[in-house]
N, C-alpha and C. Protein backbone atom coordinates (compact mmCIF):
# COMPACT_ATOMS: atom_id res chain seq x y z
N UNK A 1 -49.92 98.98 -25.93
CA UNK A 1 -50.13 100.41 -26.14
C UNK A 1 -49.47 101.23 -25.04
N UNK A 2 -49.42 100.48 -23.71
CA UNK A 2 -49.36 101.39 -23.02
C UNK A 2 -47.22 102.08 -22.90
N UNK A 3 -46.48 100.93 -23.36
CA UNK A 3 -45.34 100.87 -23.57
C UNK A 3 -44.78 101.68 -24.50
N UNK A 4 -45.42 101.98 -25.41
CA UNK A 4 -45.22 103.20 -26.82
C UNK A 4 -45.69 104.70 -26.08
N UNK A 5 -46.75 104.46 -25.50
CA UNK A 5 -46.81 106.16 -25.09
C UNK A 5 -45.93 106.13 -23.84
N UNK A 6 -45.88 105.61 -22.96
CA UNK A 6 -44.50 105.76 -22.19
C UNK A 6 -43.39 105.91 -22.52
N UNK A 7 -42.82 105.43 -24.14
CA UNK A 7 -41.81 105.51 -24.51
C UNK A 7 -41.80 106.91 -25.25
N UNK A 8 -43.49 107.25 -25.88
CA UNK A 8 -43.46 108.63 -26.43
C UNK A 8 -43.60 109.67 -25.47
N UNK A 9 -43.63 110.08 -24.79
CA UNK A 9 -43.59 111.11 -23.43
C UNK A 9 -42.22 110.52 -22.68
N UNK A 10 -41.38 109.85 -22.35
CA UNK A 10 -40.01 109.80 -22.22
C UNK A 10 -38.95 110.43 -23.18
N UNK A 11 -39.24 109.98 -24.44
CA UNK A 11 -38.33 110.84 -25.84
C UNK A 11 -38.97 112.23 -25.59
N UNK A 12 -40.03 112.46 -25.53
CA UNK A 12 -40.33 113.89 -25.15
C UNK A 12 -39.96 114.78 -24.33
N UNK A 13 -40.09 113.98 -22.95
CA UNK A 13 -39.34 114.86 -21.92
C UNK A 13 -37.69 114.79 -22.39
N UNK A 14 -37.15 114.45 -22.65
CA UNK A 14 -35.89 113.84 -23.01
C UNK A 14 -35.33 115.25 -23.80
N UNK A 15 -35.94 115.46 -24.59
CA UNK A 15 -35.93 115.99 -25.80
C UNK A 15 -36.21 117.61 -25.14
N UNK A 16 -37.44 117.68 -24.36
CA UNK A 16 -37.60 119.44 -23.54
C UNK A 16 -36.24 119.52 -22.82
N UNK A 17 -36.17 118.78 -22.19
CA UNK A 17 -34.74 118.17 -21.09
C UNK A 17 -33.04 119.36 -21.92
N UNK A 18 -33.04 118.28 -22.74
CA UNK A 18 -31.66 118.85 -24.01
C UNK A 18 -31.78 120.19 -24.06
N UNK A 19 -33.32 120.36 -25.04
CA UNK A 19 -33.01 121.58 -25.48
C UNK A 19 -33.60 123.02 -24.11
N UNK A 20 -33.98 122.62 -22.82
CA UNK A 20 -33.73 123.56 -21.98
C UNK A 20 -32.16 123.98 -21.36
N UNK A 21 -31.67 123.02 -21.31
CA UNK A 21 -30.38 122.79 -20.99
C UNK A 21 -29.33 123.83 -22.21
N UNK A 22 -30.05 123.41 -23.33
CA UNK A 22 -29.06 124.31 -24.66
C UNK A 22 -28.99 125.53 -24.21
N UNK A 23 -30.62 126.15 -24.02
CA UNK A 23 -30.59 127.18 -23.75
C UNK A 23 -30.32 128.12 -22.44
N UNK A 24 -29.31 127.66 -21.85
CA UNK A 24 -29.07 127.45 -20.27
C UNK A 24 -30.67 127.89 -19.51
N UNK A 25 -31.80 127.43 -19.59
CA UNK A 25 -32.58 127.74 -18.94
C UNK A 25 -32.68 126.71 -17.27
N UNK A 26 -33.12 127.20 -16.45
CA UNK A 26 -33.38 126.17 -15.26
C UNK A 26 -34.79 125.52 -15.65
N UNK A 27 -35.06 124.10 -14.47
CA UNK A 27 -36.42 123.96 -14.80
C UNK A 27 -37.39 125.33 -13.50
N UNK A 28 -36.84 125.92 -12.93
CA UNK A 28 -37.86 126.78 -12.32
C UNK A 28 -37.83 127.79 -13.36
N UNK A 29 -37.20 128.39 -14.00
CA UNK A 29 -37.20 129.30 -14.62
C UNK A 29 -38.52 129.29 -15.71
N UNK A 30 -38.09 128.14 -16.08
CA UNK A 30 -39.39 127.48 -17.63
C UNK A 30 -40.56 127.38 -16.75
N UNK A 31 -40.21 126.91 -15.72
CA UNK A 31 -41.89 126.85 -15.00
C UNK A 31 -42.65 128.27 -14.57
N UNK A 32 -41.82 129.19 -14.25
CA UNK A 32 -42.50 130.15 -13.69
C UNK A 32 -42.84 130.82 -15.42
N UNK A 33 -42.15 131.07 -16.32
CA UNK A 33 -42.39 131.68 -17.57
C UNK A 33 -43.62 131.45 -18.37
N UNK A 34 -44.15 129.83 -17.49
CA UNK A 34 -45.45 129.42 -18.63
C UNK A 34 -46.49 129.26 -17.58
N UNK A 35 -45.99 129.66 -16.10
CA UNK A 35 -47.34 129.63 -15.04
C UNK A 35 -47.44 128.34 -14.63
N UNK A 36 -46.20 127.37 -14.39
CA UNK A 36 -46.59 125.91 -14.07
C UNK A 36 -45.26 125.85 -12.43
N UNK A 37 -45.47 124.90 -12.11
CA UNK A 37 -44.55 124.38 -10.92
C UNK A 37 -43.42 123.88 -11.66
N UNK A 38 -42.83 123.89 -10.70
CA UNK A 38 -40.84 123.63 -10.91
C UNK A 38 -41.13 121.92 -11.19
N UNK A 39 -42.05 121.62 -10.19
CA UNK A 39 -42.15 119.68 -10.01
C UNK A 39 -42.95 119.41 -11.40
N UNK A 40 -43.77 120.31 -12.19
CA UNK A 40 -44.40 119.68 -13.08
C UNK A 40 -43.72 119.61 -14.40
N UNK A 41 -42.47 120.54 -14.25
CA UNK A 41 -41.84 120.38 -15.84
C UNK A 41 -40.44 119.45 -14.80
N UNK A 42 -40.49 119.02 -13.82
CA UNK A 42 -39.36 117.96 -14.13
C UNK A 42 -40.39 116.35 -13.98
N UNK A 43 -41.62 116.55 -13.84
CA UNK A 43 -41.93 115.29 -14.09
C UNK A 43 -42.74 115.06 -15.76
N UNK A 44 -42.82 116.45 -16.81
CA UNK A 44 -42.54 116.25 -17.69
C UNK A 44 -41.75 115.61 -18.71
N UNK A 45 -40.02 116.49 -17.78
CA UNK A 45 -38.95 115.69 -18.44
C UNK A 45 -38.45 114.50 -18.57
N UNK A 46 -39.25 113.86 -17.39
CA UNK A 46 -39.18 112.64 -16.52
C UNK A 46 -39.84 111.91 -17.13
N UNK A 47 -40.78 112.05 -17.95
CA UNK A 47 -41.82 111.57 -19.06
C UNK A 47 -43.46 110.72 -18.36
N UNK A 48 -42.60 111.18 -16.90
CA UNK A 48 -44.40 111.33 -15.75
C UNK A 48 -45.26 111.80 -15.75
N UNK A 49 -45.23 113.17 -16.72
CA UNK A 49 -46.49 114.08 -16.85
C UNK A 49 -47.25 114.51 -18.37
N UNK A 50 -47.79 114.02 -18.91
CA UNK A 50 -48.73 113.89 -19.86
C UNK A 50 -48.95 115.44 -20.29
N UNK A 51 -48.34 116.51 -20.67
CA UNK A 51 -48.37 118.21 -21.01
C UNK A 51 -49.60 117.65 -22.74
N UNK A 52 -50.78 119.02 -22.38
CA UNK A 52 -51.61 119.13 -22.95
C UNK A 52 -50.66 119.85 -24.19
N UNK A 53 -51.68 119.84 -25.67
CA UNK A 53 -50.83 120.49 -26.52
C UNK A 53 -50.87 121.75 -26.20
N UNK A 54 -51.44 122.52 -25.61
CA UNK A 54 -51.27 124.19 -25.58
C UNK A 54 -49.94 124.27 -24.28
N UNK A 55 -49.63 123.71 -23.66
CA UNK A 55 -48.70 123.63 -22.45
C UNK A 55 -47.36 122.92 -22.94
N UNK A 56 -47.49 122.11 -24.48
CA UNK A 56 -46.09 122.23 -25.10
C UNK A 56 -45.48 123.27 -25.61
N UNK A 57 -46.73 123.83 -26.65
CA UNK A 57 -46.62 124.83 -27.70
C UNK A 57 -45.98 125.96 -26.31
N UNK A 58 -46.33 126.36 -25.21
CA UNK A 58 -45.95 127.36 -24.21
C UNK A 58 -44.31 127.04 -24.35
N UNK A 59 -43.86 125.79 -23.76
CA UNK A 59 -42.49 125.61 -23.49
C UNK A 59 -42.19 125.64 -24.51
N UNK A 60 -42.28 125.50 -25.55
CA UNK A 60 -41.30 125.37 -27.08
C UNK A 60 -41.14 126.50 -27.27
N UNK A 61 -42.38 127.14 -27.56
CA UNK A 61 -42.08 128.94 -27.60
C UNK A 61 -40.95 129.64 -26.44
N UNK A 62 -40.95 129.49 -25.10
CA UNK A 62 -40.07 129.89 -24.30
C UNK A 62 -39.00 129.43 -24.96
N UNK A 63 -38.16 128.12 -25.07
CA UNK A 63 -37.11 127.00 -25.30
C UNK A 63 -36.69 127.48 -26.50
N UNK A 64 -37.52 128.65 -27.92
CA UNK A 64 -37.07 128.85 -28.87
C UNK A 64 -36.98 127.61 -29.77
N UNK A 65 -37.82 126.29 -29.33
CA UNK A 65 -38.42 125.43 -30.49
C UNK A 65 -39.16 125.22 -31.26
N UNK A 66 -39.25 124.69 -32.15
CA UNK A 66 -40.45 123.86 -32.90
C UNK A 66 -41.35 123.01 -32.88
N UNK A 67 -42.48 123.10 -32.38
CA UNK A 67 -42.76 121.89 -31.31
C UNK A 67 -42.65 120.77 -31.98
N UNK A 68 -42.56 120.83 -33.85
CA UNK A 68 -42.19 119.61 -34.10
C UNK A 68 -41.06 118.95 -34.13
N UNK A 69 -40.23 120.10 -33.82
CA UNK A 69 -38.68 119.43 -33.98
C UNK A 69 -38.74 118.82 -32.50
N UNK A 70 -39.83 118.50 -31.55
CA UNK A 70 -39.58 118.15 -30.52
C UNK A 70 -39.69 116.93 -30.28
N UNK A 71 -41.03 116.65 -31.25
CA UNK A 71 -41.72 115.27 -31.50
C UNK A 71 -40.36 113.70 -32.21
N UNK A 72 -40.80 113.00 -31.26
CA UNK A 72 -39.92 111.92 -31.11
C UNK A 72 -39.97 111.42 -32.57
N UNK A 73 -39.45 110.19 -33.10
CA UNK A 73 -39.73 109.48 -34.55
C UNK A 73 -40.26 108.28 -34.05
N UNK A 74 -41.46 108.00 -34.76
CA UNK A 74 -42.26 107.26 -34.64
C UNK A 74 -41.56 106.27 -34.26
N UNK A 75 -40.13 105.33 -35.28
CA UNK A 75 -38.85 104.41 -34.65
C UNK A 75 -38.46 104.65 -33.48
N UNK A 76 -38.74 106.06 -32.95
CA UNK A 76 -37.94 105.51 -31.82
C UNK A 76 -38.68 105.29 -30.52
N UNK A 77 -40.22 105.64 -30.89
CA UNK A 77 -41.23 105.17 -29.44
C UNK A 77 -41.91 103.87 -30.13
N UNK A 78 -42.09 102.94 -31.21
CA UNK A 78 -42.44 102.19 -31.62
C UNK A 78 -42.00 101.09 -30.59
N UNK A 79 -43.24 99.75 -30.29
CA UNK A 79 -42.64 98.82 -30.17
C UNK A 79 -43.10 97.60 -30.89
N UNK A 80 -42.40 96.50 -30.96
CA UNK A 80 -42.48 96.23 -31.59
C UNK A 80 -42.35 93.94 -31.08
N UNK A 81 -43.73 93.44 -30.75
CA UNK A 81 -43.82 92.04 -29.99
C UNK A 81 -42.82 90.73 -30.98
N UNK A 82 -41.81 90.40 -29.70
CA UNK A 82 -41.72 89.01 -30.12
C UNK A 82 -41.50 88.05 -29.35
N UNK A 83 -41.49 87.02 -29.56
CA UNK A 83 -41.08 85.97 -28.48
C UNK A 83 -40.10 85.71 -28.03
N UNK A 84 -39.49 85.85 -26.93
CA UNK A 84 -38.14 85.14 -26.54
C UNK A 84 -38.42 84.15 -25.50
N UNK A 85 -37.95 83.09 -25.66
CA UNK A 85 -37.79 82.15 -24.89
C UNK A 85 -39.28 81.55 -24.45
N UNK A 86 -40.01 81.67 -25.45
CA UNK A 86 -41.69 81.47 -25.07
C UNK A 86 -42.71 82.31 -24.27
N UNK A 87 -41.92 83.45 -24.33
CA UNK A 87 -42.37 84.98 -23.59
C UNK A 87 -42.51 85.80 -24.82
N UNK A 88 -43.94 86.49 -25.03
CA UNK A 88 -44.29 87.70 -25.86
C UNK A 88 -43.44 88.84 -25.17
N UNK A 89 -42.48 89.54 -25.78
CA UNK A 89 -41.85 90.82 -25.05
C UNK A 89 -41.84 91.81 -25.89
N UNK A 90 -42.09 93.02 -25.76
CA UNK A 90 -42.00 93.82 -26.86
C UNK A 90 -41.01 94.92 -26.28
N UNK A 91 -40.54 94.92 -27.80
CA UNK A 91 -38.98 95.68 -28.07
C UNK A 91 -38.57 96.65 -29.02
N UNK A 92 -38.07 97.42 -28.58
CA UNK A 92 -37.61 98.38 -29.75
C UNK A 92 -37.19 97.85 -31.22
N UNK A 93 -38.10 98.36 -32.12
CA UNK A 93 -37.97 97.97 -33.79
C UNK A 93 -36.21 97.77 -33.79
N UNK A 94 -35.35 98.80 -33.75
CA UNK A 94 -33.96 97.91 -33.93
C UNK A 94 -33.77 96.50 -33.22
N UNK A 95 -33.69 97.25 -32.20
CA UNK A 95 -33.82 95.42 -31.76
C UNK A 95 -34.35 94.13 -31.65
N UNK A 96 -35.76 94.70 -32.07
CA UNK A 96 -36.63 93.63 -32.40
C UNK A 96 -35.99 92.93 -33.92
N UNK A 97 -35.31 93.80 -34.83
CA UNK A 97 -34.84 93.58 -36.08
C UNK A 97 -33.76 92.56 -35.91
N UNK A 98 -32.80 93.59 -34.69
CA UNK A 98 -31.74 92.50 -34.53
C UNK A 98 -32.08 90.81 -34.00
N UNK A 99 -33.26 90.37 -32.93
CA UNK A 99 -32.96 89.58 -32.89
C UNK A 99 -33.38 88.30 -33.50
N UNK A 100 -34.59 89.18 -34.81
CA UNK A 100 -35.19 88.06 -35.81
C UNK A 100 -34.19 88.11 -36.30
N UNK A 101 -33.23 89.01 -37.08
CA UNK A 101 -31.70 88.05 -37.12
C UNK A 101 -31.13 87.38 -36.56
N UNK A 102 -31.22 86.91 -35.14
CA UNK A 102 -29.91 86.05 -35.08
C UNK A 102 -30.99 85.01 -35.00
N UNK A 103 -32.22 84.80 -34.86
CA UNK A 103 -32.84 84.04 -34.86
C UNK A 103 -33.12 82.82 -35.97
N UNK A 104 -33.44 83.79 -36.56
CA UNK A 104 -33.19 83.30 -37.81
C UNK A 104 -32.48 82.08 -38.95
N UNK A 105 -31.16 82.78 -37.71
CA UNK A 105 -29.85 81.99 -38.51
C UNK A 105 -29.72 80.60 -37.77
């Protein structure tokens, strides 16, 4: 569990990251606009800081997003356990796909 929400708050920050950048905003700029520190929206972006839903909905509104167009795809914070080499490792669904293919064969 704990590897999927790390991976979902990384695509997240990832994702505030882009589209602050689109909008040439700085991260002090976004921080002072929603009442937060400069360090807390780059350890947002950083996918270090866990933002409550009313403290997304703030930055999306500044950023001119959607907060759902922000939200990652389930594929791409999914993981997904298999064995390699007699080790449980868990891996991204593509690649977990890819390597029960070659496995396979």
């Amino acid at each position: 569990m704990t590897a999927y929400v790390d991976n979902l708050y990384r695509k997240l920050g990832e994702r505030i990251r882009q589209q602050r950048l689109s909008v040439n905003m700085t991260q002090e700029e976004l921080a002072t606009t929603i009442g937060m520190l400069r360090t807390s929206i780059v350890n947002i972006e950083a996918g270090r800081q866990k933002p409550p839903l009313h403290v997304l909905y703030q930055i999306c509104r500044q950023l001119g997003a959607e907060p759902g167009a922000m939200m990652p795809a389930l594929s791409d914070v999914n993981e997904v356990q298999v064995t390699v080499a007699g080790d449980v490792q868990e891996l991204p669904p593509q690649a977990a796909s890819i390597f029960k293919k070659l496995s396979d064969a």
